[in-house]
Protein backbone atom coordinates (compact mmCIF):
# COMPACT_ATOMS: atom_id res chain seq x y z
CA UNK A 1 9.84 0.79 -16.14
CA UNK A 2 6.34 1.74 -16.65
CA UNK A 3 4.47 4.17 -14.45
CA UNK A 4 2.25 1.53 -13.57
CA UNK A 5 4.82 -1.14 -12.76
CA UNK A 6 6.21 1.27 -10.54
CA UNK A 7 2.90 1.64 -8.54
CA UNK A 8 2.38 -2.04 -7.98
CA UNK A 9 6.35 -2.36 -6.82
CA UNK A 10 5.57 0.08 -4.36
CA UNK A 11 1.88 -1.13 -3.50
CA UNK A 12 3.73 -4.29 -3.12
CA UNK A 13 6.28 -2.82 -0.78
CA UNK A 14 3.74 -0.55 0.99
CA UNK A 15 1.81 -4.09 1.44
CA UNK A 16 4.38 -6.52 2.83
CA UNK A 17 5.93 -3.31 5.25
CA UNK A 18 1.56 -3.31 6.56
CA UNK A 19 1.72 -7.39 6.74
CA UNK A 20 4.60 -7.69 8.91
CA UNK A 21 3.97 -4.30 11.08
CA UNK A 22 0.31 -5.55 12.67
CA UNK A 23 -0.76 -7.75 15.28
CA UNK A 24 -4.86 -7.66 14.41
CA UNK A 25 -6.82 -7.89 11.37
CA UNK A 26 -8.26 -4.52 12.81
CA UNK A 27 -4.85 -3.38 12.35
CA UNK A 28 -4.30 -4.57 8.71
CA UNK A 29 -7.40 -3.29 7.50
CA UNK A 30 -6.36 0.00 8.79
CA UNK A 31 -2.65 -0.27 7.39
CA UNK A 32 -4.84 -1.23 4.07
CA UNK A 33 -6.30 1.55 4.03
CA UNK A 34 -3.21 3.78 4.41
CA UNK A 35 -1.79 2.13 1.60
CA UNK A 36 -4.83 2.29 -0.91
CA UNK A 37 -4.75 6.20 -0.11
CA UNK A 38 -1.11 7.11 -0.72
CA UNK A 39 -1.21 4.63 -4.32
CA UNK A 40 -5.69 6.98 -4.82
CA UNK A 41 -2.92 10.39 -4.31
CA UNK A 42 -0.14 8.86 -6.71
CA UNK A 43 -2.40 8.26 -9.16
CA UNK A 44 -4.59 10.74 -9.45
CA UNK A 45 -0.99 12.90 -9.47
């Protein structure tokens, strides 16, 4: 498994645990957000 397959299964994980814990699209965007940071501090790792 690639280092890069690895980060989408876990963006993908990170994404469907954000989906299914918000009520708002205020919410989501936030839980987004949270996501697209911890995948920025993989990365750049």
């Amino acid at each position: 498994m690639t280092v890069r397959t690895a980060a989408l299964l876990v963006l993908g994980l990170f994404a469907l645990g954000a989906l299914s814990a918000c009520n708002t699209m205020e919410g989501l965007g936030k839980d987004v957000q949270k996501v697209g940071r911890k995948v920025e501090d993989k990365a750049s790792r």
